[in-house]
PDB file of N, CA and C in Angstrom:
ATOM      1  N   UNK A   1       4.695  72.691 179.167  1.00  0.00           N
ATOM      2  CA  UNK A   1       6.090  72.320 179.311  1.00  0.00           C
ATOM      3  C   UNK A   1       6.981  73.564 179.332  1.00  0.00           C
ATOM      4  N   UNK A   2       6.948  74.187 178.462  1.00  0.00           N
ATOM      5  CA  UNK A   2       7.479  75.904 178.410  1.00  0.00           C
ATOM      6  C   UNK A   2       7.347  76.690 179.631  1.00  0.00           C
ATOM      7  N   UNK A   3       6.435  76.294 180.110  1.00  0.00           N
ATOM      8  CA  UNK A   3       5.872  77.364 181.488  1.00  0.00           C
ATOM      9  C   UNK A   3       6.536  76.460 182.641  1.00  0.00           C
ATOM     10  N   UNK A   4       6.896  75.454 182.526  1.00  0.00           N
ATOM     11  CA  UNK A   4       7.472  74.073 183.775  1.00  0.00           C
ATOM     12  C   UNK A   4       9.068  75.018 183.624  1.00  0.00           C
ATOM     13  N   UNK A   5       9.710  75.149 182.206  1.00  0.00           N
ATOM     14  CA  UNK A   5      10.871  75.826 182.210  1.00  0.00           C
ATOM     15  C   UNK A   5      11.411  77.246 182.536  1.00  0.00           C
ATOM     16  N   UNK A   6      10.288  77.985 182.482  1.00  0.00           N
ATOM     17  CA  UNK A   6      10.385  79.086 182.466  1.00  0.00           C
ATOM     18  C   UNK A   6      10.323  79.373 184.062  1.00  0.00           C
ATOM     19  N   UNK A   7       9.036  78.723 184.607  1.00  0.00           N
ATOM     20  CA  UNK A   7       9.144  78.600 186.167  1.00  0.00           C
ATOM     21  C   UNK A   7       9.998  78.348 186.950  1.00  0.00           C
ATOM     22  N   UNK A   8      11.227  76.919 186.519  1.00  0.00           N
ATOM     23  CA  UNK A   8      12.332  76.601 186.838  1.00  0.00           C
ATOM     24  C   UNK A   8      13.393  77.822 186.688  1.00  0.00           C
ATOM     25  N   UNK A   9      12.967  78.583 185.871  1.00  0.00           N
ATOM     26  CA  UNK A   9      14.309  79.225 185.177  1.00  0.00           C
ATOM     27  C   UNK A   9      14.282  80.840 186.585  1.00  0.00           C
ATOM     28  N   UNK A  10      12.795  80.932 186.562  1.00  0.00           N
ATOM     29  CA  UNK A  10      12.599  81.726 188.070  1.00  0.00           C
ATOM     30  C   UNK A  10      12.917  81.455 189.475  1.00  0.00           C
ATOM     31  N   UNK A  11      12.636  79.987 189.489  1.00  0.00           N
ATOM     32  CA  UNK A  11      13.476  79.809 190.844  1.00  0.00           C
ATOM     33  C   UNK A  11      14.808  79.453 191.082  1.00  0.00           C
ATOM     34  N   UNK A  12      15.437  79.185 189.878  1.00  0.00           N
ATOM     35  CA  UNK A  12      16.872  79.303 190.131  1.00  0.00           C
ATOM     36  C   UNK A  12      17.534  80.579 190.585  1.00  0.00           C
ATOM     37  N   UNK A  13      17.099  81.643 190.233  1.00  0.00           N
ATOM     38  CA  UNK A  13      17.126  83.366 190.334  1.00  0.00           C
ATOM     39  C   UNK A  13      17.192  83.339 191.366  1.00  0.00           C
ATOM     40  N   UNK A  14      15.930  83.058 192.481  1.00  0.00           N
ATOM     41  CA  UNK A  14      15.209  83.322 193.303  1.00  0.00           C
ATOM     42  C   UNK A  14      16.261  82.100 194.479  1.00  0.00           C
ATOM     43  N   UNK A  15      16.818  81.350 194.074  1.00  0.00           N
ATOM     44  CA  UNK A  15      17.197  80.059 194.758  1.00  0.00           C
ATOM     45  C   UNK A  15      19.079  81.045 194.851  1.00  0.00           C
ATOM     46  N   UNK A  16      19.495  81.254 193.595  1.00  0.00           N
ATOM     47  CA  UNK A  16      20.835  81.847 194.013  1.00  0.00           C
ATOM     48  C   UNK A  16      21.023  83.161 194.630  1.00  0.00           C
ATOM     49  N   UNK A  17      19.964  84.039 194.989  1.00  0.00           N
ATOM     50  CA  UNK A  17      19.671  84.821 195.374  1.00  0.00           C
ATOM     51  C   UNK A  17      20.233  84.345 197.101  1.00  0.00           C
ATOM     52  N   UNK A  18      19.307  83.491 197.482  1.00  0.00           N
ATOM     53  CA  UNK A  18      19.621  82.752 198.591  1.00  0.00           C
ATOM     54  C   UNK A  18      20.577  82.441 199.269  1.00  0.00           C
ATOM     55  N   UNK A  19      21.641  82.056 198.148  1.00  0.00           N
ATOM     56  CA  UNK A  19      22.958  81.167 198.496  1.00  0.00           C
ATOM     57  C   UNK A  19      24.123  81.834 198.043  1.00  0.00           C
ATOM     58  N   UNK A  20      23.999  83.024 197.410  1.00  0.00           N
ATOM     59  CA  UNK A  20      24.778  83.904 196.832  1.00  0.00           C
ATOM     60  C   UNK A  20      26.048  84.508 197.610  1.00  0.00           C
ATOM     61  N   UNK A  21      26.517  83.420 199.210  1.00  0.00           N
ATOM     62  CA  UNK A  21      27.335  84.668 199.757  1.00  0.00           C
ATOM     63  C   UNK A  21      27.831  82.833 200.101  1.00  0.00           C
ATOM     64  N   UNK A  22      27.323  81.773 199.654  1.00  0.00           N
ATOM     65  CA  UNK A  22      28.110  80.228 200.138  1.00  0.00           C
ATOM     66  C   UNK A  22      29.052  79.849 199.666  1.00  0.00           C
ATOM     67  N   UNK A  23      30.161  79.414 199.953  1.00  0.00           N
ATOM     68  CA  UNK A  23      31.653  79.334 199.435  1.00  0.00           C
ATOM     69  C   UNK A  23      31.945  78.347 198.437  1.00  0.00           C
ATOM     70  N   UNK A  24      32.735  78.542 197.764  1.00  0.00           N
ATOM     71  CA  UNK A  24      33.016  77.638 196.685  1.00  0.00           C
ATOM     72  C   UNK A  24      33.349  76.170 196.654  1.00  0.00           C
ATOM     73  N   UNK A  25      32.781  75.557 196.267  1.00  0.00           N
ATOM     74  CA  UNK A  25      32.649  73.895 196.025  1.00  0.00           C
ATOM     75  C   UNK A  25      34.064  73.584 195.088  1.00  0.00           C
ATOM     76  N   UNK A  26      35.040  72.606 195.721  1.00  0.00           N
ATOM     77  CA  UNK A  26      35.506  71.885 194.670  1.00  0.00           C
ATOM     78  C   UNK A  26      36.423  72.621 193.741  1.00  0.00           C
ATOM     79  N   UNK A  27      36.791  74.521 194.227  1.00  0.00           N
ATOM     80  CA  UNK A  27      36.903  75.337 193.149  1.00  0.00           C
ATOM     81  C   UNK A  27      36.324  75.955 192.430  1.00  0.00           C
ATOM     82  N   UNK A  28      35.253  75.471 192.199  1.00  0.00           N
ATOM     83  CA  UNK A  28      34.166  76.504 191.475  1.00  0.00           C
ATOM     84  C   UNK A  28      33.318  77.000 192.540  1.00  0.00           C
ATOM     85  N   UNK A  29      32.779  78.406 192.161  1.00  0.00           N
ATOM     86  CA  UNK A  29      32.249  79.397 193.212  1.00  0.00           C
ATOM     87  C   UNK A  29      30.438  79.017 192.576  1.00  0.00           C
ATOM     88  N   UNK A  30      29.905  79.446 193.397  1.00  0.00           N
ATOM     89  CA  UNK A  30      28.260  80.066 193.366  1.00  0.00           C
ATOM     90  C   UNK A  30      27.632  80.417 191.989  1.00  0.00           C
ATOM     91  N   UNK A  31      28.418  81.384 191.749  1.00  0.00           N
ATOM     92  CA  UNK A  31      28.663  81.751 190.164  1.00  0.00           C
ATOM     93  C   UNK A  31      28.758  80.595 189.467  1.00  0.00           C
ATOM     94  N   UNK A  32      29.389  80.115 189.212  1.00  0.00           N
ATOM     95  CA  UNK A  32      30.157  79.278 188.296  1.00  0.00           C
ATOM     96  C   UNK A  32      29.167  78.117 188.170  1.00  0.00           C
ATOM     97  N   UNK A  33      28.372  77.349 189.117  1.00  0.00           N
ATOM     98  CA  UNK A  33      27.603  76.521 189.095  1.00  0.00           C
ATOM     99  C   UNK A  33      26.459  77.139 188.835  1.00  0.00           C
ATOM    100  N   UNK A  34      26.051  78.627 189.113  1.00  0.00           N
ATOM    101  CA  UNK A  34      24.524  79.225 188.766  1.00  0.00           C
ATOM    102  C   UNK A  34      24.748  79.116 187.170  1.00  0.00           C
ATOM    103  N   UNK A  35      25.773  79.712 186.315  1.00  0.00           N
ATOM    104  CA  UNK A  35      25.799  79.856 185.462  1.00  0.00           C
ATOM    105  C   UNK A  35      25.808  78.468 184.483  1.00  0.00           C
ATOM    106  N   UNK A  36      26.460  77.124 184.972  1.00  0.00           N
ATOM    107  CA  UNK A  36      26.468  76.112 184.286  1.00  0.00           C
ATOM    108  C   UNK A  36      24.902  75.642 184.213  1.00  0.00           C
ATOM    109  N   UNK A  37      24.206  76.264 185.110  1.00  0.00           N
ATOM    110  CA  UNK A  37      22.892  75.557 185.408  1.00  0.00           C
ATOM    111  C   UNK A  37      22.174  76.767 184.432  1.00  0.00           C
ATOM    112  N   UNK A  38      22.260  77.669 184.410  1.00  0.00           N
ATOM    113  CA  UNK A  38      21.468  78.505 183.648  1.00  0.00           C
ATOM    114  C   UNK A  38      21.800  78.081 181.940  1.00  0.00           C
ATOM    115  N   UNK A  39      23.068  77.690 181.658  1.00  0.00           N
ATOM    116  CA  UNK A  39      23.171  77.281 180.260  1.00  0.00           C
ATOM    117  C   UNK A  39      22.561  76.098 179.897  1.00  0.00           C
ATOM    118  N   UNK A  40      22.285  75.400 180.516  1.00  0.00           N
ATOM    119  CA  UNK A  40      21.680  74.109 180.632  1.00  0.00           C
ATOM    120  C   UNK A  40      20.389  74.649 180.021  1.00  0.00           C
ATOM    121  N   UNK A  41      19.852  75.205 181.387  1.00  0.00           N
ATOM    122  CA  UNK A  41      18.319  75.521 181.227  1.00  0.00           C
ATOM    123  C   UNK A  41      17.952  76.000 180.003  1.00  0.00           C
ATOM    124  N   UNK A  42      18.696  77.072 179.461  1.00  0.00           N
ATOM    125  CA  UNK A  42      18.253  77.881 178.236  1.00  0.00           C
ATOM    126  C   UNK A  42      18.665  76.941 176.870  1.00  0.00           C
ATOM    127  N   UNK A  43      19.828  76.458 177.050  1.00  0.00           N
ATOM    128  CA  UNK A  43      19.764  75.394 175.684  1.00  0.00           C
ATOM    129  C   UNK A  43      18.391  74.281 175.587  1.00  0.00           C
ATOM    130  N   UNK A  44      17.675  74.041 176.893  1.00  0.00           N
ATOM    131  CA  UNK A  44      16.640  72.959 177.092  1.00  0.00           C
ATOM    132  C   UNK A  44      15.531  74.023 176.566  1.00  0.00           C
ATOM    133  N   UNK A  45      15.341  75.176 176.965  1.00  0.00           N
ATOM    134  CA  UNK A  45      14.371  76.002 176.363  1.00  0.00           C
ATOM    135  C   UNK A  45      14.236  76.584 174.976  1.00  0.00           C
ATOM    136  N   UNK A  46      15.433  76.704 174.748  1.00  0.00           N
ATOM    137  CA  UNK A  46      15.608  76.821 172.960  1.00  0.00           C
ATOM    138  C   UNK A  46      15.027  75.791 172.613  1.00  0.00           C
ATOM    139  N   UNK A  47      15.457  74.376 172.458  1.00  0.00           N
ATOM    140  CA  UNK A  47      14.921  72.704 171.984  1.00  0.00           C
ATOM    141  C   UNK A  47      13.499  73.031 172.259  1.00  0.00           C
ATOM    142  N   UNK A  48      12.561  73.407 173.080  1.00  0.00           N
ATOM    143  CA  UNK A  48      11.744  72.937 173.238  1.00  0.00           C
ATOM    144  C   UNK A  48      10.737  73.939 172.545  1.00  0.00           C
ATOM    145  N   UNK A  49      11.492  75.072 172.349  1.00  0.00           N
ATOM    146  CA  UNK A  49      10.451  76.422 171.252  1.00  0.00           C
ATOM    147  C   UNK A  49      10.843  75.928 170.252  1.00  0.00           C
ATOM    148  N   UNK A  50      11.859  75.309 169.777  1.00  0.00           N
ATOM    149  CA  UNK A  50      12.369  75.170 168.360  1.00  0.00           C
ATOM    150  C   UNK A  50      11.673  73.773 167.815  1.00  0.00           C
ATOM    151  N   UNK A  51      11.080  72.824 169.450  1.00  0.00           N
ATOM    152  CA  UNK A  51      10.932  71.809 168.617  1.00  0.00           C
ATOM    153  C   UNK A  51      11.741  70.426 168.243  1.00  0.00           C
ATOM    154  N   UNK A  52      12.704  70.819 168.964  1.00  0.00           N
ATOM    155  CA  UNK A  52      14.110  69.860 168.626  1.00  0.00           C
ATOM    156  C   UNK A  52      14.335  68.669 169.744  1.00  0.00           C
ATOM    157  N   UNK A  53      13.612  68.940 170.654  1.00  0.00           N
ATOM    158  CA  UNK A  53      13.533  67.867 171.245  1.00  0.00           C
ATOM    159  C   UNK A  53      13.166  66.370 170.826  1.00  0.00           C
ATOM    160  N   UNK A  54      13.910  64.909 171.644  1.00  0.00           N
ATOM    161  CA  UNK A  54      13.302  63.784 171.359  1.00  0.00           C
ATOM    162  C   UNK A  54      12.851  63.308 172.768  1.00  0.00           C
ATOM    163  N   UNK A  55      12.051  62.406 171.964  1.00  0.00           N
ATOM    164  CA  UNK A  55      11.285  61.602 173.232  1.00  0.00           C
ATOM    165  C   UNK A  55      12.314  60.523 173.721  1.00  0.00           C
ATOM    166  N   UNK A  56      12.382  60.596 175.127  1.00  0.00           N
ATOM    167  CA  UNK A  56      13.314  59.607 175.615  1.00  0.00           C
ATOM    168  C   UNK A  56      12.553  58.501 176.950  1.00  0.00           C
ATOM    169  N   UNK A  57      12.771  57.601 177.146  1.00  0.00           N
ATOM    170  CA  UNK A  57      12.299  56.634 177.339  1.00  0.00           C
ATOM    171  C   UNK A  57      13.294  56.017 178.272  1.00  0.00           C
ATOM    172  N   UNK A  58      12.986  55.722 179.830  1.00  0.00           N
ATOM    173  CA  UNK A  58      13.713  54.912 180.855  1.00  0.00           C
ATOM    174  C   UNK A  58      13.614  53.544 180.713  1.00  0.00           C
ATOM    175  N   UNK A  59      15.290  53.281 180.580  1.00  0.00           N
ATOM    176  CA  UNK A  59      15.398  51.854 179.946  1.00  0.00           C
ATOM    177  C   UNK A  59      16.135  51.143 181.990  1.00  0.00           C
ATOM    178  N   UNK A  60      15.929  50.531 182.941  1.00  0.00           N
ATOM    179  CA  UNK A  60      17.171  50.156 183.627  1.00  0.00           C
ATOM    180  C   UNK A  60      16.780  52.289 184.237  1.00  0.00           C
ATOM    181  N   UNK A  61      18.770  51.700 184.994  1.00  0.00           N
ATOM    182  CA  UNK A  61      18.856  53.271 185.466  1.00  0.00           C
ATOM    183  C   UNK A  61      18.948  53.835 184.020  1.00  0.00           C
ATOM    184  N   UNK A  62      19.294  53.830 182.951  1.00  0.00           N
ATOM    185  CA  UNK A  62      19.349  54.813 181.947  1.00  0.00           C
ATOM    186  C   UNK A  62      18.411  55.279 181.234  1.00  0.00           C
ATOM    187  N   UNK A  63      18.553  56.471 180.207  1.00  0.00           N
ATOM    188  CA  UNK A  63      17.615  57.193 179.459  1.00  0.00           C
ATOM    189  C   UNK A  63      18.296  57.227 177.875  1.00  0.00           C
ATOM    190  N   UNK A  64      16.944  56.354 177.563  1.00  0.00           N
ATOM    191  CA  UNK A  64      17.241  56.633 175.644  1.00  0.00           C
ATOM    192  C   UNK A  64      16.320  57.519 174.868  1.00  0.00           C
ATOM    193  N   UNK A  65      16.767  57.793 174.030  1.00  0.00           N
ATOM    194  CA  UNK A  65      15.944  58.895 172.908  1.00  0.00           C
ATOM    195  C   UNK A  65      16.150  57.638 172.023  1.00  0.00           C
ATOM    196  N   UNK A  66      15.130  57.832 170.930  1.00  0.00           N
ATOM    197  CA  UNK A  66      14.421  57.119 170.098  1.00  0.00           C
ATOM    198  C   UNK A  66      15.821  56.607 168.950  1.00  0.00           C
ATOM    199  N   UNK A  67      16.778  57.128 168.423  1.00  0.00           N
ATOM    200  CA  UNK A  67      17.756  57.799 167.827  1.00  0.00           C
ATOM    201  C   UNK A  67      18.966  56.894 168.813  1.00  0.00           C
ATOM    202  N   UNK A  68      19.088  56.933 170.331  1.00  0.00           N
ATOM    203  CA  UNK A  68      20.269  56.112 170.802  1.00  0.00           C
ATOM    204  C   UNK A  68      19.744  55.229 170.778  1.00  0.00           C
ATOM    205  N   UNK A  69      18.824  54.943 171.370  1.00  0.00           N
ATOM    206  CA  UNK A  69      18.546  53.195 171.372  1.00  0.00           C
ATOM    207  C   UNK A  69      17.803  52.113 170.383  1.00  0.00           C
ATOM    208  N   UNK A  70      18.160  52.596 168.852  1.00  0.00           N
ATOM    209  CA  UNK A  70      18.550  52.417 167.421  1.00  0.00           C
ATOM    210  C   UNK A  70      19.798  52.282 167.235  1.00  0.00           C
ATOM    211  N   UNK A  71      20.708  52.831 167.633  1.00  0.00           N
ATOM    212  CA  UNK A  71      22.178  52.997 167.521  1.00  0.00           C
ATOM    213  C   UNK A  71      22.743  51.824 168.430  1.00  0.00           C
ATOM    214  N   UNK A  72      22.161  51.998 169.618  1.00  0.00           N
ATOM    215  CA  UNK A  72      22.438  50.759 170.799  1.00  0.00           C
ATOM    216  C   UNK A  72      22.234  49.702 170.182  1.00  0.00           C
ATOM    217  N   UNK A  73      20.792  49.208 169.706  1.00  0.00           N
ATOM    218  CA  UNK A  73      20.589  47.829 169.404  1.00  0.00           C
ATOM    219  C   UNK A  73      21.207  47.180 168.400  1.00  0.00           C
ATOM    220  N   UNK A  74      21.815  48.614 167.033  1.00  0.00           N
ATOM    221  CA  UNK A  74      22.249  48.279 165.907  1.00  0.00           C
ATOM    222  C   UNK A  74      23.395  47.599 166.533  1.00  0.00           C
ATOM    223  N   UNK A  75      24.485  47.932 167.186  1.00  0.00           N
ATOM    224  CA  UNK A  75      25.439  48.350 167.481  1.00  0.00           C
ATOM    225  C   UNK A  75      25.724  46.648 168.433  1.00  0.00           C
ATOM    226  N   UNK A  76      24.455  46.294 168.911  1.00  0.00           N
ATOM    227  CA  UNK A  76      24.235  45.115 169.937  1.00  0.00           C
ATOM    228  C   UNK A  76      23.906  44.456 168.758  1.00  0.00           C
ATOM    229  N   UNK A  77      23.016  44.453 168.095  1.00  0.00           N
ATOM    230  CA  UNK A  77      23.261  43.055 166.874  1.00  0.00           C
ATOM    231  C   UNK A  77      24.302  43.185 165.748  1.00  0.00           C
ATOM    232  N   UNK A  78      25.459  44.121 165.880  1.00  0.00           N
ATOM    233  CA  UNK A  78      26.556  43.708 164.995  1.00  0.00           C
ATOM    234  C   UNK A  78      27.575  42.432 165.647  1.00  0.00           C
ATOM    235  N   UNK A  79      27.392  42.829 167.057  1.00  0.00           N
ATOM    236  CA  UNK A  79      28.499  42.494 167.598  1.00  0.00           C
ATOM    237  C   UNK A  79      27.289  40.839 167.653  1.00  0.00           C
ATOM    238  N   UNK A  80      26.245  40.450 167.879  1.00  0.00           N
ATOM    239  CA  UNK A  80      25.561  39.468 168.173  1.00  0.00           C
ATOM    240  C   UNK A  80      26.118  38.612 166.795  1.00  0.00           C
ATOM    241  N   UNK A  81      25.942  39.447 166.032  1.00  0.00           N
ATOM    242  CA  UNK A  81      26.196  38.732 164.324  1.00  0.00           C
ATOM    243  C   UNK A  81      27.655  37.798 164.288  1.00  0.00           C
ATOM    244  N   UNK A  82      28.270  38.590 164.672  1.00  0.00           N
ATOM    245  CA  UNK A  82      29.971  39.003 164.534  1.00  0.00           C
ATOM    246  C   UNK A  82      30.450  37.241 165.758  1.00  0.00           C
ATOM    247  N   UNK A  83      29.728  37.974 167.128  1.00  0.00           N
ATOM    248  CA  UNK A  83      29.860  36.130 167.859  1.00  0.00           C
ATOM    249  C   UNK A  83      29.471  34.907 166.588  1.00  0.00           C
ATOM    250  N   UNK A  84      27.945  34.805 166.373  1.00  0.00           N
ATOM    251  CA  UNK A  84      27.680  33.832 165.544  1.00  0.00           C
ATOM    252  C   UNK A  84      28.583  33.076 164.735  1.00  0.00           C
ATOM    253  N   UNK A  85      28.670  33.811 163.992  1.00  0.00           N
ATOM    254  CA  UNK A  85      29.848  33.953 162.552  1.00  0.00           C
ATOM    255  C   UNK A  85      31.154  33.443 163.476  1.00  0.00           C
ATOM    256  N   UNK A  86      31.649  33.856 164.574  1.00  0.00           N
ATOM    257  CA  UNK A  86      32.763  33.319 165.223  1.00  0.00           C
ATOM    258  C   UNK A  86      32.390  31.779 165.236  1.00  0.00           C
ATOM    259  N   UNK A  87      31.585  31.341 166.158  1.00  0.00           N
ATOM    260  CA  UNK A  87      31.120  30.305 166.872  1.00  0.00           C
ATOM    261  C   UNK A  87      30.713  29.177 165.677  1.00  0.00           C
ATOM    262  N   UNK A  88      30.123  30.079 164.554  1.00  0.00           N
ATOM    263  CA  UNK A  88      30.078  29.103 163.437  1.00  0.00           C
ATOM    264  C   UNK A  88      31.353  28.524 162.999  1.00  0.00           C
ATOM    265  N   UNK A  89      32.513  29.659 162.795  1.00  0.00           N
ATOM    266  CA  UNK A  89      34.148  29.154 162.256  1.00  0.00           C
ATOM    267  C   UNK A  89      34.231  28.339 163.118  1.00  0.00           C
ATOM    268  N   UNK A  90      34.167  28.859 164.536  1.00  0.00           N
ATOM    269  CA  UNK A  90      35.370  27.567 165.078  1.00  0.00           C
ATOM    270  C   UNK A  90      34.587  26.229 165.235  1.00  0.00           C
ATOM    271  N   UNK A  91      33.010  25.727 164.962  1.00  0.00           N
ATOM    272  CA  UNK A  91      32.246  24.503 165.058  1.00  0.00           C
ATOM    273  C   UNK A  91      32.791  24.003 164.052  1.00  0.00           C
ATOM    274  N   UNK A  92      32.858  24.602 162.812  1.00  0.00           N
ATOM    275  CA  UNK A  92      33.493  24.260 161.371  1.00  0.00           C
ATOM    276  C   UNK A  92      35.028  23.628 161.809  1.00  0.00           C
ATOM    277  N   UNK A  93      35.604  24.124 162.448  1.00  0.00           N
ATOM    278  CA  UNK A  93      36.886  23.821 162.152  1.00  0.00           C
ATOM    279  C   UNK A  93      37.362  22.963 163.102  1.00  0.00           C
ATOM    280  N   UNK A  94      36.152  22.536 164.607  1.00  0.00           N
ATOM    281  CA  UNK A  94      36.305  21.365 165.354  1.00  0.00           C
ATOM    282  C   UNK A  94      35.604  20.216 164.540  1.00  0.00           C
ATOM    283  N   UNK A  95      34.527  20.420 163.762  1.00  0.00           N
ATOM    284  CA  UNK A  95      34.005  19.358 163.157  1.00  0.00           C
ATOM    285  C   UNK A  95      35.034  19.001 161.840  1.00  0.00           C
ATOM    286  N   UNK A  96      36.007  19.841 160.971  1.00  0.00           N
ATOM    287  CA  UNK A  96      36.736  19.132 160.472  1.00  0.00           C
ATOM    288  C   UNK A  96      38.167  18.420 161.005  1.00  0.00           C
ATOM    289  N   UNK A  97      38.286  18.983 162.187  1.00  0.00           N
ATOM    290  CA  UNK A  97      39.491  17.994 162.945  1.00  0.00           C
ATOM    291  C   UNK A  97      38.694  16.621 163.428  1.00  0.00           C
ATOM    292  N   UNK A  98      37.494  16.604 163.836  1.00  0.00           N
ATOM    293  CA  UNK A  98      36.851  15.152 164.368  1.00  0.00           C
ATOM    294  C   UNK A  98      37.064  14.577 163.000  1.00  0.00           C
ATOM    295  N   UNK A  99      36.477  15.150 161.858  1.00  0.00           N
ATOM    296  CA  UNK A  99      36.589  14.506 160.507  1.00  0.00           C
ATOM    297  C   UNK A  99      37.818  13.727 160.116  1.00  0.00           C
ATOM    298  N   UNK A 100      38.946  14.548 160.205  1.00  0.00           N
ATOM    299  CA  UNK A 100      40.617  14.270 159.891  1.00  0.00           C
ATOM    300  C   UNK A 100      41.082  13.410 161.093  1.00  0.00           C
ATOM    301  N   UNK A 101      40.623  13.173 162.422  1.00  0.00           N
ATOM    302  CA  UNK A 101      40.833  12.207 163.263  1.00  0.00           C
ATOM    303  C   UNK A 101      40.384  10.761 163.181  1.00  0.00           C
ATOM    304  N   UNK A 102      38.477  11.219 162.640  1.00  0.00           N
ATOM    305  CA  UNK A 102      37.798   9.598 161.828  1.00  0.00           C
ATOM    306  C   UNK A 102      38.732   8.975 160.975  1.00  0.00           C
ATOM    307  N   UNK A 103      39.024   9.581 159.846  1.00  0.00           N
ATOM    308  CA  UNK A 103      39.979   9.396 159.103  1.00  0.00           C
ATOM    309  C   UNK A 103      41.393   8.552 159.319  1.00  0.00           C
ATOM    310  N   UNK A 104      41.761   9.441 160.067  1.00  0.00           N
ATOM    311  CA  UNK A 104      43.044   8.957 161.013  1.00  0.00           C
ATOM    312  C   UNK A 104      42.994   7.618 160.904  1.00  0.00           C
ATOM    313  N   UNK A 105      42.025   7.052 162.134  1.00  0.00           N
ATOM    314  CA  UNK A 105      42.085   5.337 162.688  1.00  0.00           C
ATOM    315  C   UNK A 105      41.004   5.121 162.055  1.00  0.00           C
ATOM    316  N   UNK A 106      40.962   5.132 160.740  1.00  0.00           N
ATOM    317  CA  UNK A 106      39.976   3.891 160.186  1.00  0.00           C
ATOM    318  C   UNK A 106      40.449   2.703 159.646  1.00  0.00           C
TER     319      UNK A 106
END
């Protein structure tokens, strides 16, 4: 995996080398995107000597680490809880108006 990054980290060199005279995108120059891409790379290469990486897992189009999609589901059964508990009040409080209506015309 180290050597997949390190290889990457050579052909980006080797890739802006290439493109080094192509005009600026959007405002930002050649530079400016080599360099956002090189910080990338090296923060991904630190994590991965250090160890700090998580395993992430394709959910759909998205990507979870072990850590968000704990947080996701928590986060999906508060709010699941939170309906219930609604749906319970307001059954409660149509079944005591049918009650107070029986009542009514007896």
């Amino acid at each position: 995996m180290l050597q997949n990054v390190q290889n990457a980290y050579m052909n980006i060199d080797y890739e802006y080398a290439k493109t080094e005279n192509k005009q600026a995108i959007n405002g930002l120059s050649s530079m400016d995107f080599y360099g956002i891409i090189r910080n990338e790379i090296e923060e991904i290469y630190e994590k991965l000597k250090n160890g700090e990486t998580e395993t992430s897992y394709q959910i759909g189009a998205q990507s979870f680490t072990e850590k968000e999609w704990d947080k996701l589901m928590f986060d999906f059964d508060k709010i699941q809880d939170d309906m219930r508990e609604l749906m319970r009040d307001r059954h409660r409080i149509k079944e005591e108006q049918v009650q107070k209506q029986k009542e009514k015309y007896k």
